[in-house]
Protein backbone atom coordinates (compact mmCIF):
# COMPACT_ATOMS: atom_id res chain seq x y z
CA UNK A 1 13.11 35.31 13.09
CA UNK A 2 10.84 38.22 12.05
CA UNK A 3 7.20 36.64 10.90
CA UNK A 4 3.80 37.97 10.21
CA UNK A 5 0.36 36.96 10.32
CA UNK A 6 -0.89 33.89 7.64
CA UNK A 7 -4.52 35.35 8.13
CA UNK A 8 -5.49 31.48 8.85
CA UNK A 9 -5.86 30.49 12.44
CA UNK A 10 -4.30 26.60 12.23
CA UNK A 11 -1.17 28.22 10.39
CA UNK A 12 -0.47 30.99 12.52
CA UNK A 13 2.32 33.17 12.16
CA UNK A 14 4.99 32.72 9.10
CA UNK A 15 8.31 33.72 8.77
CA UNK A 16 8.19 37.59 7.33
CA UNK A 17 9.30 36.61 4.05
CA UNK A 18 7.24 34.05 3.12
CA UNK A 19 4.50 33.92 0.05
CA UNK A 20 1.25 33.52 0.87
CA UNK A 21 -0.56 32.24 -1.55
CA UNK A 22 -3.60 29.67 -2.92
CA UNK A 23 -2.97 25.75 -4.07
CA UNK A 24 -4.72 27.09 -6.98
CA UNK A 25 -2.33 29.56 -7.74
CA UNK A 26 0.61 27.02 -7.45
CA UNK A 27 -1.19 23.90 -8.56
CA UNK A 28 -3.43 22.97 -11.62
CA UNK A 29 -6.50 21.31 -9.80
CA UNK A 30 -7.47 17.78 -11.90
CA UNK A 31 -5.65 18.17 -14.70
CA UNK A 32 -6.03 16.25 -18.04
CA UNK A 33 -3.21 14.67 -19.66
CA UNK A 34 -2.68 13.42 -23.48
CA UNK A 35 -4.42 10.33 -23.46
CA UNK A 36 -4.30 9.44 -27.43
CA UNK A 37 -1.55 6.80 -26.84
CA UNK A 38 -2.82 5.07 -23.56
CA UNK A 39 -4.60 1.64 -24.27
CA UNK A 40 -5.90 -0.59 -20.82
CA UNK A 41 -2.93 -2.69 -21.06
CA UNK A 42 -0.46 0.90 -19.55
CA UNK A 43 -3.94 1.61 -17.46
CA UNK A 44 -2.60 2.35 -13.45
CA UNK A 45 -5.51 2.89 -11.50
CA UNK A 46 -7.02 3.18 -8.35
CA UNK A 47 -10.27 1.98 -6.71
CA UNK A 48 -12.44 4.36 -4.43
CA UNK A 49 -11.05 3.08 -1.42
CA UNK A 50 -7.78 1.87 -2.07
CA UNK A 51 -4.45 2.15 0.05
CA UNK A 52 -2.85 4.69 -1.75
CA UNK A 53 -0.20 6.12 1.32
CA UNK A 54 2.55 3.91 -0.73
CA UNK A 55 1.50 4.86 -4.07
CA UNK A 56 0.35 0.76 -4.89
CA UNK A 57 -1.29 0.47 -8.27
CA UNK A 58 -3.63 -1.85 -9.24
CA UNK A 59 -2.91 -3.17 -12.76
CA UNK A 60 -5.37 -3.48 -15.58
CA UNK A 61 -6.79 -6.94 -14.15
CA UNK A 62 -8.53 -5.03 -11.90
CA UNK A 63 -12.47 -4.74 -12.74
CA UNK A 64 -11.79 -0.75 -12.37
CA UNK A 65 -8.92 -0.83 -15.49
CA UNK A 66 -10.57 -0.26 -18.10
CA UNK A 67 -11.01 3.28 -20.20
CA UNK A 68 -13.79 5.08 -19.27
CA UNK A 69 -14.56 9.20 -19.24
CA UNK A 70 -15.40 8.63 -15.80
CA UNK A 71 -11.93 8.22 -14.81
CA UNK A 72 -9.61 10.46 -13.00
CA UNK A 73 -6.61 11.54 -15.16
CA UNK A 74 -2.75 11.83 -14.03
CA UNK A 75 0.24 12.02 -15.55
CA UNK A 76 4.01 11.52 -14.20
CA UNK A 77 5.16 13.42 -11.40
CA UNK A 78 1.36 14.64 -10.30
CA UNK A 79 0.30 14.41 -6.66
CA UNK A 80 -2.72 11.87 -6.28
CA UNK A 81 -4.84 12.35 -3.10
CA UNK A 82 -8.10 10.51 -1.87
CA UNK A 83 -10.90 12.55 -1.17
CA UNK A 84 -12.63 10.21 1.07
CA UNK A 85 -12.85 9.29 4.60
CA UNK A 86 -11.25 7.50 5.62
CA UNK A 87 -8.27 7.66 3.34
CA UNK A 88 -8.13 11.25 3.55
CA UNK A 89 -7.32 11.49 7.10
CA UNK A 90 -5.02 8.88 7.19
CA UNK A 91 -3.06 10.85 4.57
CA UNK A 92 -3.32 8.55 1.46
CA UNK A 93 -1.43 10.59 -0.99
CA UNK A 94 1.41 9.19 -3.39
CA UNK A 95 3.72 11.55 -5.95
CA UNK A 96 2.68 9.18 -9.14
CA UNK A 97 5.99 7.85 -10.93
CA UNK A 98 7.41 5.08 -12.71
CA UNK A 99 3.91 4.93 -14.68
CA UNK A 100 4.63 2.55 -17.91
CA UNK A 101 3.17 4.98 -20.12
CA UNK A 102 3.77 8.18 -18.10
CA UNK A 103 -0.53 8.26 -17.53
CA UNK A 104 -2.35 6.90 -15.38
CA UNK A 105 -6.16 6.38 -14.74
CA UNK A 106 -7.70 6.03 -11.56
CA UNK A 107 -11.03 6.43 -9.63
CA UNK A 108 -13.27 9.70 -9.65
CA UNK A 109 -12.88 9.72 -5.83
CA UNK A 110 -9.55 11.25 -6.26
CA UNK A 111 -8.08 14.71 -5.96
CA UNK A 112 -5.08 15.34 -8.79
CA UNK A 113 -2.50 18.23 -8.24
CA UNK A 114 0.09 19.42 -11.04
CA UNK A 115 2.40 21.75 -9.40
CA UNK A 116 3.40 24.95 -11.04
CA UNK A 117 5.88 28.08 -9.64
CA UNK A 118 6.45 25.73 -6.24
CA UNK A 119 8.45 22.55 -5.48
CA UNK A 120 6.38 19.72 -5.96
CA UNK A 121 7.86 17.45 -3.05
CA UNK A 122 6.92 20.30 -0.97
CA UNK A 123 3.46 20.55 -2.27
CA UNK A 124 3.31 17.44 -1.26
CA UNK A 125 4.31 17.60 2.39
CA UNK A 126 2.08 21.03 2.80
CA UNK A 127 -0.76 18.50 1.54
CA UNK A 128 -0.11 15.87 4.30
CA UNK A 129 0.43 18.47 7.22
CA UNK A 130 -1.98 18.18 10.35
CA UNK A 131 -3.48 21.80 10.07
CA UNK A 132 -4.50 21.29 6.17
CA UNK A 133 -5.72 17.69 6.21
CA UNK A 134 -8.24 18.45 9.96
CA UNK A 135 -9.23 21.48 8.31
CA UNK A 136 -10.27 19.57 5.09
CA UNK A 137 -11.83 17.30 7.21
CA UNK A 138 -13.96 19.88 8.75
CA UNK A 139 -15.87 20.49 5.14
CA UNK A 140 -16.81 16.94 4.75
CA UNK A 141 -20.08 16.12 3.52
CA UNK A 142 -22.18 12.60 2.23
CA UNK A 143 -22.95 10.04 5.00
CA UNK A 144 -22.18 6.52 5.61
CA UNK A 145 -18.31 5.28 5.26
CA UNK A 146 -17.94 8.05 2.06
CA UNK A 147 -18.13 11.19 3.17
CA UNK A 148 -16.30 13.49 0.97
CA UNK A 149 -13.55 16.36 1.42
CA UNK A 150 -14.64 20.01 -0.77
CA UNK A 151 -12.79 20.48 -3.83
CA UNK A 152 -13.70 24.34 -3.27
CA UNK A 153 -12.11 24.43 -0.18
CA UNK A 154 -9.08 22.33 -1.22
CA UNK A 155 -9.06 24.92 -4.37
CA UNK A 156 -8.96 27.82 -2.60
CA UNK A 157 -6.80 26.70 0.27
CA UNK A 158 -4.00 29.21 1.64
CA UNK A 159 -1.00 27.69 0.93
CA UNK A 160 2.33 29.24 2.60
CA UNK A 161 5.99 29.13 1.63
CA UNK A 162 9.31 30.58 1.09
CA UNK A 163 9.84 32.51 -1.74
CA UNK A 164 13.20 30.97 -3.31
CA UNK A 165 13.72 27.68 -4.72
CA UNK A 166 16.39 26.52 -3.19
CA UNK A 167 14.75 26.99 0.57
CA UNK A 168 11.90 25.02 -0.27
CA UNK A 169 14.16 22.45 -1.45
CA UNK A 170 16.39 22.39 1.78
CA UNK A 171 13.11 21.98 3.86
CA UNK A 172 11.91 19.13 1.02
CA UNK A 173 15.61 17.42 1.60
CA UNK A 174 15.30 17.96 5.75
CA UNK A 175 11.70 16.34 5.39
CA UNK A 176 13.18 13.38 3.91
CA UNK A 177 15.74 12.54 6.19
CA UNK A 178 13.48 13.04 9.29
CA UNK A 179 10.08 11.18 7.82
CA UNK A 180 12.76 8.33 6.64
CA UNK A 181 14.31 8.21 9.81
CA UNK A 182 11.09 7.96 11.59
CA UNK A 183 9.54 5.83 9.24
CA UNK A 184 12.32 3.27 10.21
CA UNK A 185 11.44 3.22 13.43
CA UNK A 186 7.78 2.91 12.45
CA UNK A 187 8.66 -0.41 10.15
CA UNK A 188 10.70 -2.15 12.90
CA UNK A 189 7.89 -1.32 15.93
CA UNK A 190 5.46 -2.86 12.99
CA UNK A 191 7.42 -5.68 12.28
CA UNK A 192 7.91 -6.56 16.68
CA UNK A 193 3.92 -6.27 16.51
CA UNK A 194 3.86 -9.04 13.73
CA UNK A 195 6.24 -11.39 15.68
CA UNK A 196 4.37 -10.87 18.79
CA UNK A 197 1.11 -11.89 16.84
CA UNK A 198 2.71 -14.38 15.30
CA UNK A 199 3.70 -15.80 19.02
CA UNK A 200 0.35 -15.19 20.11
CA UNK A 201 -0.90 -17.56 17.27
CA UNK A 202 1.59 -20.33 18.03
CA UNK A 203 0.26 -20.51 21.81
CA UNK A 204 -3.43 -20.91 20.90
CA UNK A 205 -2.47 -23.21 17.62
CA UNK A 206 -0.54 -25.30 20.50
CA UNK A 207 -2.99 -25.63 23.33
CA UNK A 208 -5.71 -26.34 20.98
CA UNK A 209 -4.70 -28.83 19.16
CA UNK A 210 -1.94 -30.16 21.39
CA UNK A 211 -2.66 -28.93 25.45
CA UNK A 212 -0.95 -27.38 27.77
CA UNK A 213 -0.07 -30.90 29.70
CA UNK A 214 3.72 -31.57 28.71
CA UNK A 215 5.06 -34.77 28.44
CA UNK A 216 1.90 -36.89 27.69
CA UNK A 217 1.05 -40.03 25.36
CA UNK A 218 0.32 -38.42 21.88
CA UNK A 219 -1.68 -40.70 18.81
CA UNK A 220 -2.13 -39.72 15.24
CA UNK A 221 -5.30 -37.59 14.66
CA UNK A 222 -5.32 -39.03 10.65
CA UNK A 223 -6.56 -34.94 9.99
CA UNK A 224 -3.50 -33.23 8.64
CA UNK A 225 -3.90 -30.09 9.76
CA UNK A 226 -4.14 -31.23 13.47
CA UNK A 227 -1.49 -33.49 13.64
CA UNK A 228 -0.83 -35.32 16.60
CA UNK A 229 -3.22 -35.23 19.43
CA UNK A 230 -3.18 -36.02 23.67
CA UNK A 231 -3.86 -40.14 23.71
CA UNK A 232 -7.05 -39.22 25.34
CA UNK A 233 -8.70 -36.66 23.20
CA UNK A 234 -11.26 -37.11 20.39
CA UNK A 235 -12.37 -36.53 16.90
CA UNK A 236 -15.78 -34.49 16.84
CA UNK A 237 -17.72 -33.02 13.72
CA UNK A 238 -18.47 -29.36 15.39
CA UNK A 239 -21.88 -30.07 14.39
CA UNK A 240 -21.90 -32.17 17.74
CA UNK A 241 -19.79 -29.98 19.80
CA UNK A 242 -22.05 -26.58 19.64
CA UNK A 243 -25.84 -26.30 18.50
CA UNK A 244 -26.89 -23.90 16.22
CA UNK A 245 -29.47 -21.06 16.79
CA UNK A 246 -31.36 -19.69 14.33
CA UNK A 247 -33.80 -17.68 16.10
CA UNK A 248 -35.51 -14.93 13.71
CA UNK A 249 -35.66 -11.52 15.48
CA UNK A 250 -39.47 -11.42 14.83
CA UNK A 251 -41.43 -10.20 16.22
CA UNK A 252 -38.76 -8.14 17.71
CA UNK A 253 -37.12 -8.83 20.71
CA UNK A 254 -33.62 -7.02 20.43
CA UNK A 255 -33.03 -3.58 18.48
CA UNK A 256 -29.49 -3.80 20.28
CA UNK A 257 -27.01 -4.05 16.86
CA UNK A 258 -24.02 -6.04 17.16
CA UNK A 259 -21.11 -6.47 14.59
CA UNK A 260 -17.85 -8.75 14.44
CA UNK A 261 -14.31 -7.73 14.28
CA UNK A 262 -11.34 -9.97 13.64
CA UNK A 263 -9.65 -8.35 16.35
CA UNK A 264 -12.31 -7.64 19.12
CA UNK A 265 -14.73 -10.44 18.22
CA UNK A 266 -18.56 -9.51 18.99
CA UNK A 267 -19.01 -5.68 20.01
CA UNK A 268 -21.78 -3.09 19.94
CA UNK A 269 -22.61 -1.45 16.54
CA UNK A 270 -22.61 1.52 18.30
CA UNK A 271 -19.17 1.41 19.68
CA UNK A 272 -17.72 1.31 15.89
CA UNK A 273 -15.38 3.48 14.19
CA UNK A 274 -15.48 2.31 10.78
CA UNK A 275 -18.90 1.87 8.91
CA UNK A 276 -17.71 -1.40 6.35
CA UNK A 277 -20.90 -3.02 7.40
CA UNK A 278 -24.13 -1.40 8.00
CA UNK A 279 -26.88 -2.15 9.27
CA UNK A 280 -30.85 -1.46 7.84
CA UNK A 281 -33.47 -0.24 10.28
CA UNK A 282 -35.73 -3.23 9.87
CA UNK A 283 -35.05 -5.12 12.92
CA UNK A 284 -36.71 -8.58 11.79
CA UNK A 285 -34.35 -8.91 9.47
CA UNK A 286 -32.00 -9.81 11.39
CA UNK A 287 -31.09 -13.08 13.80
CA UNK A 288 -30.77 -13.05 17.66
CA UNK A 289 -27.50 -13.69 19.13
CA UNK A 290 -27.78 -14.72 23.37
CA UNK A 291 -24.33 -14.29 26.20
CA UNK A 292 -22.33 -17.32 25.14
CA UNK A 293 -23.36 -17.90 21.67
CA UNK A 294 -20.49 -18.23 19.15
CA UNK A 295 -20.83 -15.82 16.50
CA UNK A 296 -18.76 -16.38 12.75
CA UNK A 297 -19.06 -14.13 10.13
CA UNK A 298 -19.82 -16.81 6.69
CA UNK A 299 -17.97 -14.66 4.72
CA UNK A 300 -15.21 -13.05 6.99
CA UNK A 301 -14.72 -16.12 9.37
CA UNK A 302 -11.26 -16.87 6.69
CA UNK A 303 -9.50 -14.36 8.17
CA UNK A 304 -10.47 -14.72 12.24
CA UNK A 305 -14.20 -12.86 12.18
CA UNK A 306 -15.26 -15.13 15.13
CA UNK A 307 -16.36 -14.62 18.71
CA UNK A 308 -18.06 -15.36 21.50
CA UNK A 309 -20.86 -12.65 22.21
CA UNK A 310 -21.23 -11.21 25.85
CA UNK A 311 -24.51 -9.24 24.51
CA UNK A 312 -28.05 -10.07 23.90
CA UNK A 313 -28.82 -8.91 20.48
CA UNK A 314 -29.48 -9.17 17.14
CA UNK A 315 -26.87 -9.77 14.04
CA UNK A 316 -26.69 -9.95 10.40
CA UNK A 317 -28.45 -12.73 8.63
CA UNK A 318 -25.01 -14.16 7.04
CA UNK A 319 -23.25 -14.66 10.95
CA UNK A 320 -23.39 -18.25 11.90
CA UNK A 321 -24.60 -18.95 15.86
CA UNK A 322 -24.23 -21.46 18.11
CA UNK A 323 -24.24 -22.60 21.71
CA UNK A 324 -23.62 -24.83 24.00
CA UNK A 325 -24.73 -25.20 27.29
CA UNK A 326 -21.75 -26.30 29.35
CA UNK A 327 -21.05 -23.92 32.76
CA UNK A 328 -19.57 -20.45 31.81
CA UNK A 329 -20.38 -21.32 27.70
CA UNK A 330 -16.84 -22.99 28.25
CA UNK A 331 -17.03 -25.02 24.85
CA UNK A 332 -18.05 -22.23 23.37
CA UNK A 333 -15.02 -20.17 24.42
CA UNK A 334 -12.80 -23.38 23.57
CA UNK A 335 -14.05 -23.70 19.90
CA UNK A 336 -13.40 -19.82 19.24
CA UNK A 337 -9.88 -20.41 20.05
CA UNK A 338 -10.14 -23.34 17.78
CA UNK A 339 -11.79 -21.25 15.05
CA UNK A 340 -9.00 -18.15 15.52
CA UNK A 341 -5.95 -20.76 15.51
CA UNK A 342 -3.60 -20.03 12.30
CA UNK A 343 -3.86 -23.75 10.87
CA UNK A 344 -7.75 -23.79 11.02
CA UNK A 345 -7.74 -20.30 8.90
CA UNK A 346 -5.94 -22.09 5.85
CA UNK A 347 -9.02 -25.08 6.24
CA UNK A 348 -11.51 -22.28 5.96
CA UNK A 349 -9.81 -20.46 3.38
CA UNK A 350 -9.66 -23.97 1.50
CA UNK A 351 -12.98 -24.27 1.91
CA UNK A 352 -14.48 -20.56 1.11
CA UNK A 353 -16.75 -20.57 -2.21
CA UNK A 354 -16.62 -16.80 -4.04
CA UNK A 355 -14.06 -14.68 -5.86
CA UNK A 356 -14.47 -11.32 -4.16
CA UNK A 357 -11.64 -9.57 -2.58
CA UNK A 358 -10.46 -6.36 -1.55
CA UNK A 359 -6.74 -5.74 -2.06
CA UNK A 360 -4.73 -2.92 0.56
CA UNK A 361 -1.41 -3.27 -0.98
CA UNK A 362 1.65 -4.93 -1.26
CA UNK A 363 0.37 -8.35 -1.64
CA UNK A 364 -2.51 -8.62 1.18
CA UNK A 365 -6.06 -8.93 1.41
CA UNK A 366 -7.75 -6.92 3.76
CA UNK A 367 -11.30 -8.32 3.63
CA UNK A 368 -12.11 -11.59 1.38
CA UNK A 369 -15.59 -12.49 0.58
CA UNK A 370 -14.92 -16.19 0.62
CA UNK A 371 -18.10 -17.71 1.81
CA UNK A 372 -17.90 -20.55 4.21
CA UNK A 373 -20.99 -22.67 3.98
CA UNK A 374 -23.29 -24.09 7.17
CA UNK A 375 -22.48 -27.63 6.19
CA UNK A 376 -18.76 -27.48 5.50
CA UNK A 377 -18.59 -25.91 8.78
CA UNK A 378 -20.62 -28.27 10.52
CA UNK A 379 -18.72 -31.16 9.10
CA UNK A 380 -15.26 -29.96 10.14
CA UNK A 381 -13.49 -32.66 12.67
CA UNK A 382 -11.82 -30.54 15.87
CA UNK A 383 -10.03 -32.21 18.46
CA UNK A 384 -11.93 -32.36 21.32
CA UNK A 385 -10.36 -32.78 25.13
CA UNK A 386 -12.49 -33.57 28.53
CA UNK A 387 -14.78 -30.60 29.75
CA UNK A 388 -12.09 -29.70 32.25
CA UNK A 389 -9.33 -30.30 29.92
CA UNK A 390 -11.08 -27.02 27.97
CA UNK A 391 -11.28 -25.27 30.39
CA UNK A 392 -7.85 -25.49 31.76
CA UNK A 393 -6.88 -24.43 27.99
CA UNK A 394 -8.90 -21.28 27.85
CA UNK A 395 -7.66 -20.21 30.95
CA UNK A 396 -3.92 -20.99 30.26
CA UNK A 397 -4.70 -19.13 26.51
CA UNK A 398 -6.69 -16.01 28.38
CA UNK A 399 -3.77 -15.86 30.62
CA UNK A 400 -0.64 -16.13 28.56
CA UNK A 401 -2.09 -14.13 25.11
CA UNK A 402 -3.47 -11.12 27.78
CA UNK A 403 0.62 -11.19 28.27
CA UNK A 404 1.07 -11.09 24.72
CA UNK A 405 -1.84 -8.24 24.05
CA UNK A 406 0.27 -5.96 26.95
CA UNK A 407 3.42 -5.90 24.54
CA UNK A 408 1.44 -5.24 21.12
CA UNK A 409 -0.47 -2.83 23.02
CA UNK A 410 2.89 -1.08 24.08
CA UNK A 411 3.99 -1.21 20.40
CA UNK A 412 0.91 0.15 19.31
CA UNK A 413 1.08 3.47 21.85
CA UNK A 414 4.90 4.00 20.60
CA UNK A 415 3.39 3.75 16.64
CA UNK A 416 0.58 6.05 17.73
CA UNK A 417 3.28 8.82 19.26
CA UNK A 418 5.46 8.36 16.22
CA UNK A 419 3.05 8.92 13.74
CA UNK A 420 2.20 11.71 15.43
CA UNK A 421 5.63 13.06 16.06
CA UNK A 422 5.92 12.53 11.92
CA UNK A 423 2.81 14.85 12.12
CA UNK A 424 3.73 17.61 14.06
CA UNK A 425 7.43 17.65 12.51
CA UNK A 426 5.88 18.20 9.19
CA UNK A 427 3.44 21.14 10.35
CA UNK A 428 6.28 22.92 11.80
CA UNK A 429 8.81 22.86 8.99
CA UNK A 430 6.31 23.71 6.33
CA UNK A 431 4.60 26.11 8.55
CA UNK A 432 8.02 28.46 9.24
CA UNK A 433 7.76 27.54 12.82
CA UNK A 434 11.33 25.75 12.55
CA UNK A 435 13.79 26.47 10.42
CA UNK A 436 16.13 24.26 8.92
């Protein structure tokens, strides 16, 4: 294959008889559309941070559907992109179809592309290579979680790729097949993760509100969502399991930040990727959290925001602390696993006050701002076994969900390399450095 010089570094050399072009050449940049017929009932729209990768539309019951100049414009068949971070880099684009009025509406946080003299489908897929999105991640600017891609650079981006038709179409069509193929793959490693999460659940659902003791005298517990209980456990309110602190960091003691993550529980601020929560600089705000304490978010603690802090340090105002002051803060440890069991999410969920959600798609709810008061909390019944009954539980749930977090983990690495084999198979087709 003969090739010559792109004149851009990430692209490298492209086959000789390539065009080499600009996406404004081959692409109107936010274009309008005919908008005379659209009413909010055929309004699709996005909000600024919504989980577009799949193309999900948020219907005019959403607080952002309704008409409004500020609104970004698309019509059928245009390529909608997020210009923000995260959802840039993560490659949150979607070819818009199937719109009920052929327009759509969404936020002003997104980039629109009509294309014009080049195959759309490959516009597309030149828009979601490696080498394009990191170097339109490079021209970010804005701070906090919103930092923002350049619509000059994106304008004026080099663009390569063949000159007929009916070769762009056969790298479209390979493109396809491959990213479905692959995609496959990625759905059924995703869907092993789920059932291994889902096992993980059952074990601590199990050993805290049954044991880990087989073959014992059971009783009624007369709370439905425990069930039957060992003959020689109790009822407690957690207000007398765990005491709460409520220690004011003022004057200051701490300036060490920590946050809460359903997944990793209490962590350094500083060791964050994402910035959902952020902190303000005025330390006294804020309440200190000791080694031990259990930590739950009011308003996340729905959906498995609890932990058990190794740190000293402060936390936001709406977290919930407690402690206890058994050996090792084993109580402590025993009521997280209590508070992260499956069947004592739906009780908190029953009992969150607030209509605030955030929607990713396909049905689920990424974050909801249900608020779980102090004294619903405090009132909650939990089973409660001996001292070294807990103990023994915690251990036996460390133990047998670190086996569990090895597989996921494995899953996870295999997603990682796939979605970066999907990656690097893109850059290389639309880049001329394979041919089809």
């Amino acid at each position: 294959m003969i090739v010559k010089p792109s004149g851009v570094e990430w692209i490298g050399d492209i086959p000789q008889e390539w065009e080499i072009s600009r996406i404004k050449y081959v692409s109107d940049f936010q274009p309008t559309c005919d908008t005379s017929m659209l009413t909010n009932e055929s309004i699709v729209t996005y909000t600024p941070m919504e989980y577009i990768k799949n193309g999900y539309y948020i219907k005019n019951d959403s607080p952002y559907g309704k008409l409004s100049s500020s609104l970004t414009q698309y019509c059928e068949g245009d390529i909608v992109m997020a210009k923000v971070t995260p959802c840039f880099e993560n490659g949150n684009i979607a070819i818009m179809t199937n719109l009920s009025s052929g327009i759509g509406m969404g936020s002003s946080e997104l980039f629109v592309f009509r294309a014009k003299r080049i195959n759309v489908k490959y516009l597309f897929y030149w828009l979601r290579n490696t080498g394009f999105v990191n170097a339109a991640c490079a021209t970010m600017t804005g701070t906090g979680g919103l930092k923002r891609v350049s619509p000059y650079f994106v304008y004026n981006s080099v663009i390569c790729y063949p000159k007929k038709n009916e070769y762009q179409q056969r790298i479209v069509e390979f493109l396809d097949r491959k990213c479905a193929e692959i995609d496959s793959i990625i759905s059924k490693t995703k869907a092993t993760i789920e059932q291994y999460k889902a096992l993980k659940q059952a074990v601590i659902t199990q050993a805290v509100t049954k044991g880990i003791r087989p073959d014992r005298p059971m009783k009624d517990s007369g709370v439905e969502w425990i069930g039957e209980i060992p003959q020689e456990w109790i009822l407690v309110p957690f207000r007398h399991i765990l005491q709460e602190r409520n220690e004011k960091n003022s004057p200051i003691k701490s300036t060490e930040r920590l946050s809460l993550s359903i997944e990793l529980g209490v962590t350094l601020y500083s060791e964050k990727t994402t910035n959902l929560d952020r902190f303000k600089d005025d330390f006294e705000q804020y309440k200190l959290t000791y080694p031990g304490d259990l930590v739950l978010n009011s308003m996340n603690m729905i959906v498995g925001a609890t932990g058990v802090s190794e740190f000293f340090g402060c936390v936001s105002p709406v977290y919930y602390t407690f402690f206890d002051e058994t050996r090792d803060h084993i109580t402590a440890k025993y009521c997280e696993y209590i508070f992260r069991s499956k069947t004592m999410l739906r009780v908190l969920y029953s009992l969150g006050k607030g209509i605030y959600a955030i929607v990713r798609g396909d049905d689920r709810v990424n974050t909801c701002r249900l608020k779980v008061s102090k004294e619903d909390l405090k009132s909650l019944l939990l089973p409660f076994p001996s001292e070294k009954e807990q103990r023994e539980i915690v251990e036996y749930i460390k133990h047998k969900t670190a086996d569990i977090d090895v597989l996921i983990s494995k899953k996870e690495k295999l997603l990682t390399e796939l979605e970066s084999y999907k990656k690097s198979v893109i850059y290389e087709y639309v880049t001329g450095k394979k041919e089809v």
